[in-house]
N, C-alpha and C. Protein backbone atom coordinates (compact mmCIF):
# COMPACT_ATOMS: atom_id res chain seq x y z
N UNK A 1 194.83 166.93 265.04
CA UNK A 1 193.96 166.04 264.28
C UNK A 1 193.69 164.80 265.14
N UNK A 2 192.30 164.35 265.06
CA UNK A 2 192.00 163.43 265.73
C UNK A 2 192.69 162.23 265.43
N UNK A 3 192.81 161.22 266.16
CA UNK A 3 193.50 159.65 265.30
C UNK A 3 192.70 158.79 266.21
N UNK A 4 191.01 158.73 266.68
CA UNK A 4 190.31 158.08 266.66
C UNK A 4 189.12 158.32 265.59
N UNK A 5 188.74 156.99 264.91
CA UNK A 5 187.68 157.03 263.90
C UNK A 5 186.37 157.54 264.71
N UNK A 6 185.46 158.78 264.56
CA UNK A 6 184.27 159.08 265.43
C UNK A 6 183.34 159.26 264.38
N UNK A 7 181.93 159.63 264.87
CA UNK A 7 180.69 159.86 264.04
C UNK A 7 180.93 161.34 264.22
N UNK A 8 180.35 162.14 263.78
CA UNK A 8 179.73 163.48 263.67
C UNK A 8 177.94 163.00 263.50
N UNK A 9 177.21 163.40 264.63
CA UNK A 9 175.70 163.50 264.04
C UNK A 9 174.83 164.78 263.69
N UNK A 10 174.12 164.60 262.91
CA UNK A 10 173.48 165.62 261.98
C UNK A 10 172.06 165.64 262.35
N UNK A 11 171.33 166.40 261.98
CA UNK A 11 169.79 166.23 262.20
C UNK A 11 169.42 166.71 260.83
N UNK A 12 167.96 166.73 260.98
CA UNK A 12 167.52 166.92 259.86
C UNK A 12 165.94 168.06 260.53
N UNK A 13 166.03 169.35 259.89
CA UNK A 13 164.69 169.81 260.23
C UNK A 13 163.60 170.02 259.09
N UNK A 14 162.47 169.95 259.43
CA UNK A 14 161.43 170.32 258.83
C UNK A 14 160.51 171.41 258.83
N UNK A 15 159.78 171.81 258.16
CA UNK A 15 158.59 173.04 257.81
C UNK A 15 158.05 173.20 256.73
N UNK A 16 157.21 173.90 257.05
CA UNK A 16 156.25 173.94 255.57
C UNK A 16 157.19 174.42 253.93
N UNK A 17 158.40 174.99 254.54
CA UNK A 17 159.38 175.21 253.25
C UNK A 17 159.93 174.16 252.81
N UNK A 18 160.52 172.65 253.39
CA UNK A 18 161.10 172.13 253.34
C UNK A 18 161.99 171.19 253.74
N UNK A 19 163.31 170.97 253.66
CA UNK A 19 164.23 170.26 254.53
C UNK A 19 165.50 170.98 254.56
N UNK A 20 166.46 170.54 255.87
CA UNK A 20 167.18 171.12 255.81
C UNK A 20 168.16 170.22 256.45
N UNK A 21 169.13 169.64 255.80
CA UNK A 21 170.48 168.56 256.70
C UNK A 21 171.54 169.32 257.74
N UNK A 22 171.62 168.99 258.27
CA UNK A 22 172.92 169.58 259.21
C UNK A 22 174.00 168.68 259.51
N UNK A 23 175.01 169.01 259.91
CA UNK A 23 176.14 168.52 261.08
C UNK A 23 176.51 169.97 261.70
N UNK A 24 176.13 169.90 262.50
CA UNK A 24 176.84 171.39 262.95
C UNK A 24 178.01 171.29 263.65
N UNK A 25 178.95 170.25 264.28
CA UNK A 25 179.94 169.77 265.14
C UNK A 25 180.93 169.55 264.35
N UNK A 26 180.60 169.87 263.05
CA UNK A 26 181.89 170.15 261.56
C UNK A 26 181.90 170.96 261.63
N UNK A 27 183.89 171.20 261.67
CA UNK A 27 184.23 172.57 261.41
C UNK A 27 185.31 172.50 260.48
N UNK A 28 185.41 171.78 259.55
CA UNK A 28 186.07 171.72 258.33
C UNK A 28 187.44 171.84 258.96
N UNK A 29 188.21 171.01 260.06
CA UNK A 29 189.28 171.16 260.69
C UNK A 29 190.33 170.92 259.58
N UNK A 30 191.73 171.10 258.82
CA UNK A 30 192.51 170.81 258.44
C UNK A 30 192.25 170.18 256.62
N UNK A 31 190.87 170.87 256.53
CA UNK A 31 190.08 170.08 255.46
C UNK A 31 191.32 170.80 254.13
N UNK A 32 192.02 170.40 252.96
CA UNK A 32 192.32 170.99 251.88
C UNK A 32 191.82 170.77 250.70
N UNK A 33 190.76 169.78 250.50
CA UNK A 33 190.02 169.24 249.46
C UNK A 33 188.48 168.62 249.45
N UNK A 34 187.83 168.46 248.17
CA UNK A 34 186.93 167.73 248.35
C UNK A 34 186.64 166.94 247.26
N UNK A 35 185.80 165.87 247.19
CA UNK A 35 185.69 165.31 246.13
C UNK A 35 184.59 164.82 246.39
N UNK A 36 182.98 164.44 245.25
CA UNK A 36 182.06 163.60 245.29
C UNK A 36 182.40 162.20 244.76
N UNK A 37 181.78 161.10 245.24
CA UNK A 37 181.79 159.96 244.33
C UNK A 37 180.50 159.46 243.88
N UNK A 38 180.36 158.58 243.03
CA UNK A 38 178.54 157.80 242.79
C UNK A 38 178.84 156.75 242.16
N UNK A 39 178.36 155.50 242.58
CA UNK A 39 178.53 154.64 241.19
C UNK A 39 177.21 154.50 240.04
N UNK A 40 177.53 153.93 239.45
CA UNK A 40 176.30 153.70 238.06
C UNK A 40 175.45 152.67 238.52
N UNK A 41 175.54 151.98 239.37
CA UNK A 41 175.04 151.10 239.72
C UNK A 41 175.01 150.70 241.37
N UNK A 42 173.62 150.18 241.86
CA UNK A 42 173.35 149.98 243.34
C UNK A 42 174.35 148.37 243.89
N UNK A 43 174.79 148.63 244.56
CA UNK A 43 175.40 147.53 245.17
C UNK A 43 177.06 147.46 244.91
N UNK A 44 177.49 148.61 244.28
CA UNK A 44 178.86 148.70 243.80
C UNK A 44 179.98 148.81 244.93
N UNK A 45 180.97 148.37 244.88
CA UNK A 45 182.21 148.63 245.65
C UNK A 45 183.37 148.93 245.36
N UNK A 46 183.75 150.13 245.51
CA UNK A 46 184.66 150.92 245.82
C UNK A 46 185.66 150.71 246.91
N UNK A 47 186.98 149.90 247.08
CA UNK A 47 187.31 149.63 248.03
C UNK A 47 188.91 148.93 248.02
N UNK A 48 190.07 148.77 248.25
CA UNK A 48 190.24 149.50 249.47
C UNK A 48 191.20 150.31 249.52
N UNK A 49 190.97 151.56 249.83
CA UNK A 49 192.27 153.04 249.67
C UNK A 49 192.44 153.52 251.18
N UNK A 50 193.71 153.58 251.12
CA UNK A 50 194.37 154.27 252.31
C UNK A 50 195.38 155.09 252.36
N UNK A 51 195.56 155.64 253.37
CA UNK A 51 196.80 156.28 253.27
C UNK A 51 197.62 156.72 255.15
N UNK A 52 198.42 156.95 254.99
CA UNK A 52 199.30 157.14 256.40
C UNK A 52 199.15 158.24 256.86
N UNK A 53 199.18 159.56 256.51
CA UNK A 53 199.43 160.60 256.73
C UNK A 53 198.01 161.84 256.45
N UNK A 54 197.18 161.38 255.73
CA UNK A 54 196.09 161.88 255.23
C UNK A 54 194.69 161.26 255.91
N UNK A 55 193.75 162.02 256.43
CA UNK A 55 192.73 161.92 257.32
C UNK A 55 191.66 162.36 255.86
N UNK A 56 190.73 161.46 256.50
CA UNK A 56 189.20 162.19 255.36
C UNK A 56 187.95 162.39 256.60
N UNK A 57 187.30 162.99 255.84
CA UNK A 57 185.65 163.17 256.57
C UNK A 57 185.16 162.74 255.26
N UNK A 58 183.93 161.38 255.72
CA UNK A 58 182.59 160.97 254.90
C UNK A 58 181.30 161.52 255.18
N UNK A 59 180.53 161.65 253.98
CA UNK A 59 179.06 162.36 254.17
C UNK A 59 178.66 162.06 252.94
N UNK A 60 177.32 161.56 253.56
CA UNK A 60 176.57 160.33 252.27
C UNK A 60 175.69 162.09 252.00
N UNK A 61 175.44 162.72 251.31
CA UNK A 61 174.54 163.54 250.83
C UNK A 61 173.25 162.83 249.92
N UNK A 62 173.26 162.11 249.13
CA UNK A 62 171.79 161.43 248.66
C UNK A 62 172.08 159.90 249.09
N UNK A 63 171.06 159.23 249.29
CA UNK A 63 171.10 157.92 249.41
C UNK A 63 171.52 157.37 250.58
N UNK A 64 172.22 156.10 250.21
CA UNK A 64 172.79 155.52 251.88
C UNK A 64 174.29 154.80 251.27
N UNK A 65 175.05 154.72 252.31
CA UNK A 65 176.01 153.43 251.60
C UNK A 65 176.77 153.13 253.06
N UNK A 66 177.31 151.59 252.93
CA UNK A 66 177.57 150.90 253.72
C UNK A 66 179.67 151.19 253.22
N UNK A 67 180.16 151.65 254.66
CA UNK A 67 181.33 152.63 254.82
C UNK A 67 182.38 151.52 255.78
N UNK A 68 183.30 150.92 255.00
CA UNK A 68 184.23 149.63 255.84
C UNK A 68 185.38 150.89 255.90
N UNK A 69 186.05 150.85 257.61
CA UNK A 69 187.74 151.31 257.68
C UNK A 69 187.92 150.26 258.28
N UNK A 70 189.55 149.88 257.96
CA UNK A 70 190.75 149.18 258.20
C UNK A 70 191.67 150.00 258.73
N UNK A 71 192.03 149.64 260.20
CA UNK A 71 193.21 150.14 260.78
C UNK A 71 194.21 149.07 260.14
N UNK A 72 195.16 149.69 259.34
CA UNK A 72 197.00 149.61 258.45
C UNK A 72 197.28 149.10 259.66
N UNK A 73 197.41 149.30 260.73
CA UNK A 73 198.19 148.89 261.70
C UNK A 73 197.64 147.39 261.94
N UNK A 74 196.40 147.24 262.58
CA UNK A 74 196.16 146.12 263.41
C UNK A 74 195.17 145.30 262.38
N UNK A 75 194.67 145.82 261.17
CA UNK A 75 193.62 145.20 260.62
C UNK A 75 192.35 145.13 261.11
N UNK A 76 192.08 145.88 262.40
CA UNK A 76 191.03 145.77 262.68
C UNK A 76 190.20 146.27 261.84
N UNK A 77 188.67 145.92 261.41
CA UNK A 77 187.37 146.76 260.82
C UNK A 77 186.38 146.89 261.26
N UNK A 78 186.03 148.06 260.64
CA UNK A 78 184.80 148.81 261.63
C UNK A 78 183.55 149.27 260.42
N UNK A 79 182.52 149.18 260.46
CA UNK A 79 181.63 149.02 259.41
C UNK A 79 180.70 150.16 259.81
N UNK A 80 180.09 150.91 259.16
CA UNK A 80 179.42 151.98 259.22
C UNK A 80 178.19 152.07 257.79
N UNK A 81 177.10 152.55 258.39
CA UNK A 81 175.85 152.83 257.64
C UNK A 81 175.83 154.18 257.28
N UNK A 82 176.27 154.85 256.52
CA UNK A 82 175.98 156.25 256.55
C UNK A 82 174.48 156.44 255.00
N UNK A 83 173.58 157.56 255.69
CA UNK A 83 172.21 157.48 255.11
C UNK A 83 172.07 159.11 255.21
N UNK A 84 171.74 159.67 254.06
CA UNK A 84 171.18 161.63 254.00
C UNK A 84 169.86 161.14 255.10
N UNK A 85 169.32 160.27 255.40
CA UNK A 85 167.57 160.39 256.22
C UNK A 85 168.34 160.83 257.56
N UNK A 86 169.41 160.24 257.90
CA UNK A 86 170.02 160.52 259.13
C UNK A 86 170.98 161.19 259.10
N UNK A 87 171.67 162.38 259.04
CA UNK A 87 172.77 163.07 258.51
C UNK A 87 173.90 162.93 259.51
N UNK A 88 174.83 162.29 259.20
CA UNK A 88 176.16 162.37 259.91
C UNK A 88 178.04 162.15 259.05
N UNK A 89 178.52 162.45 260.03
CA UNK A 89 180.00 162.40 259.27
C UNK A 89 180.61 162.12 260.00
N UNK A 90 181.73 160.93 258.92
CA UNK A 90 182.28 159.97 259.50
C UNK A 90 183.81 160.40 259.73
N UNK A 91 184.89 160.63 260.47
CA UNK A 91 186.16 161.12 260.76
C UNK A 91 186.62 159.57 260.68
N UNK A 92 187.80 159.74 259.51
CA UNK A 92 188.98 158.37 259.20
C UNK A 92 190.12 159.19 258.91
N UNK A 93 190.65 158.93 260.09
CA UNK A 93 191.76 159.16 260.76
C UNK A 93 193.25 158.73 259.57
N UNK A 94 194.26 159.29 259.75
CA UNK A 94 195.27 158.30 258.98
C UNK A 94 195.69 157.26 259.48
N UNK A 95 196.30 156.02 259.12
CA UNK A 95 196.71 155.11 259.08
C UNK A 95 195.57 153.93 258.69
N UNK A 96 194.80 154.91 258.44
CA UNK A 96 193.22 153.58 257.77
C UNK A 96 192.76 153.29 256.37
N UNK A 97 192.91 152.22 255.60
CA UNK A 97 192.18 152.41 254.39
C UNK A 97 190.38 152.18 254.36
N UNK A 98 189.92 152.90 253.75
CA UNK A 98 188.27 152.39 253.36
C UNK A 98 187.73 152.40 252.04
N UNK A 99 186.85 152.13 252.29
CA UNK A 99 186.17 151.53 250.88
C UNK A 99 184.39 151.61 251.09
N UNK A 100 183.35 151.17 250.20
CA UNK A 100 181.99 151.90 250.49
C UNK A 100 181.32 151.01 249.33
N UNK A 101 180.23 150.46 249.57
CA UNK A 101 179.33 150.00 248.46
C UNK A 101 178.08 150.95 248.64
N UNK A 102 177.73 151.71 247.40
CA UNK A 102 176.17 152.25 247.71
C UNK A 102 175.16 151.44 248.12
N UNK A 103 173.99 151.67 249.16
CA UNK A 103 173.03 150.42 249.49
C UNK A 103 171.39 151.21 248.51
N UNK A 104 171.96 151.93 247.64
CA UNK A 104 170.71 152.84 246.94
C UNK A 104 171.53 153.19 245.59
N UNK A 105 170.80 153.31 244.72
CA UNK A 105 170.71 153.94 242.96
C UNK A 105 170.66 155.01 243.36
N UNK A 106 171.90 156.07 243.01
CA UNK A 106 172.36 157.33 242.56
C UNK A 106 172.61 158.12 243.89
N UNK A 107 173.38 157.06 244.44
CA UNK A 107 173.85 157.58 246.10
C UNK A 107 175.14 158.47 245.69
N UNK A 108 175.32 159.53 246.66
CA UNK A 108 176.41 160.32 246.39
C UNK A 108 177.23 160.71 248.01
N UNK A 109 178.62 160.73 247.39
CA UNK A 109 179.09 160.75 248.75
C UNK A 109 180.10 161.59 248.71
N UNK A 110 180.61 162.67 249.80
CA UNK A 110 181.44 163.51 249.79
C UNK A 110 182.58 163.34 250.13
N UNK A 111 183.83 163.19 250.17
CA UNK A 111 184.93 163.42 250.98
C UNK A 111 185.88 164.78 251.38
N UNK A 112 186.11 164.86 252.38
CA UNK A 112 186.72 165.76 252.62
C UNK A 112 187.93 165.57 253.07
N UNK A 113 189.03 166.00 252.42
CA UNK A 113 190.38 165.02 252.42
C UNK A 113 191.84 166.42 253.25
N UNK A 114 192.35 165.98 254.16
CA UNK A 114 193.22 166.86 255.15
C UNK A 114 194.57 166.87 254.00
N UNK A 115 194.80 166.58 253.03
CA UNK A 115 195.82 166.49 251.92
C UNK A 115 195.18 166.76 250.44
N UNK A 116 196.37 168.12 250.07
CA UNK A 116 196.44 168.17 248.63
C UNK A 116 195.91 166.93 247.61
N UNK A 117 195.93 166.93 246.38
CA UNK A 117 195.79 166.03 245.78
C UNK A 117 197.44 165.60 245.46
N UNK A 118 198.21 165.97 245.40
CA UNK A 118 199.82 166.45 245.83
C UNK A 118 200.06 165.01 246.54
N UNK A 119 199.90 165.94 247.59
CA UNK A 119 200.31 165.16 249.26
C UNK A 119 199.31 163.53 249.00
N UNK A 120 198.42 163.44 248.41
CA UNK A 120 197.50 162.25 248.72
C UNK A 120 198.12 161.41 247.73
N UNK A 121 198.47 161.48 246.74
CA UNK A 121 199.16 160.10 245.46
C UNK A 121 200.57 160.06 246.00
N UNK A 122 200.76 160.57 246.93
CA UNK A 122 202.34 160.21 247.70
C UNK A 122 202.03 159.29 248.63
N UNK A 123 200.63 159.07 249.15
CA UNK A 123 200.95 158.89 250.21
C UNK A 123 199.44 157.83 250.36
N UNK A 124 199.47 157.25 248.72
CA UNK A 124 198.85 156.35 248.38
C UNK A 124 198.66 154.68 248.83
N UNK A 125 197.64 153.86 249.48
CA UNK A 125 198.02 152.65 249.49
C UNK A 125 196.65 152.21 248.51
N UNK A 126 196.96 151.26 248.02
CA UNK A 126 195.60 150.21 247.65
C UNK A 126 195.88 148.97 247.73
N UNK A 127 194.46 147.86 247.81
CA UNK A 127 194.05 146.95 248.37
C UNK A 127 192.73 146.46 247.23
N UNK A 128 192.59 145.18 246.95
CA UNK A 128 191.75 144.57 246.23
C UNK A 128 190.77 144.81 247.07
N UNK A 129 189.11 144.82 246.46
CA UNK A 129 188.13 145.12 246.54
C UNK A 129 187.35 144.04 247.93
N UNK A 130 188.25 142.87 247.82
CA UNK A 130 187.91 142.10 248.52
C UNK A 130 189.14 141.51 249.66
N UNK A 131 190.17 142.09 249.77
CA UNK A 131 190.91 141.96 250.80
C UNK A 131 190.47 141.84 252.05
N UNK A 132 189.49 142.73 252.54
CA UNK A 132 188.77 142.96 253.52
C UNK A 132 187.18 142.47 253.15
N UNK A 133 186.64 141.17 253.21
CA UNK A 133 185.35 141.27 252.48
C UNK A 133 184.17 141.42 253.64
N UNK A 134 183.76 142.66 253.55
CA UNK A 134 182.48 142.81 254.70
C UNK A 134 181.25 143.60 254.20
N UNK A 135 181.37 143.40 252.56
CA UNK A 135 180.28 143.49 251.88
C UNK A 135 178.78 142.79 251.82
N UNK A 136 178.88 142.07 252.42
CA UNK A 136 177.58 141.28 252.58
C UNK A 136 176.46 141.67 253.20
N UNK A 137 175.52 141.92 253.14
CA UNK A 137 174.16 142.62 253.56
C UNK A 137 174.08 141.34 255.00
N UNK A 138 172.84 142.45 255.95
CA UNK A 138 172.84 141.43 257.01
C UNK A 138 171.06 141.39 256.31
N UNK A 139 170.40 140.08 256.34
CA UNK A 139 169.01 140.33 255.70
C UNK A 139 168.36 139.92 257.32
N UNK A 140 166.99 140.89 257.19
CA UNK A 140 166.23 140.72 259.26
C UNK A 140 165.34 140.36 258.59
């Protein structure tokens, strides 16, 4: 298992049928679960869960949302745009918590989690919504 945070990039093709998203450089490594999330509302935050031992893969499937990890260890953060117009997936490694505000109404997002649901409430951390605050839009 990897224990650097990387992108996975995706494309997106077109034709007269339609669309079609990809990542093809996913190979569902060590994956044992999945789960969608959405909030009810645009601008929401979800934030901050971690864990030691448990790795996830992110994938915004509708919409966009703005994707904060925290390295447990050093506190460093690393901020990520993930958007379905651009299809990619995000690898968070263990020892990181994250968290996600949708930047769109009725954004949906996947996780793909390397731990049981078992193994993952063992191996639970949380963090106030604003511990880490890097919610703020940049306006151009």
């Amino acid at each position: 298992m990897d224990t650097e945070i990387k992108i996975m990039n995706g494309e997106i093709a077109v034709d007269d049928r339609g669309t079609v998203s990809f990542v093809n450089d996913f190979d569902f490594e060590g994956v044992r679960r999945f789960y969608q999330l959405s909030n009810h509302d645009i601008n929401y935050i979800r934030a901050w869960h971690g864990h030691m031992k448990e790795g996830k893969y992110v994938y915004v499937s509708k919409g966009s949302a703005l994707v904060g990890v925290v390295n447990l260890g050093t506190e460093e953060i690393k901020k990520f745009v993930l958007s379905d117009k651009s299809p990619k997936i995000l690898w968070i490694p263990p020892g990181n918590a994250n968290g996600f505000m949708n930047l769109e109404q009725d954004t949906r997002i996947l996780f793909f989690s390397t731990s049981t649901l078992e193994e993952s409430l063992s191996d639970d951390v949380r963090f106030d919504y604003d511990k880490w605050d890097i919610w703020d839009k940049n306006y151009r």
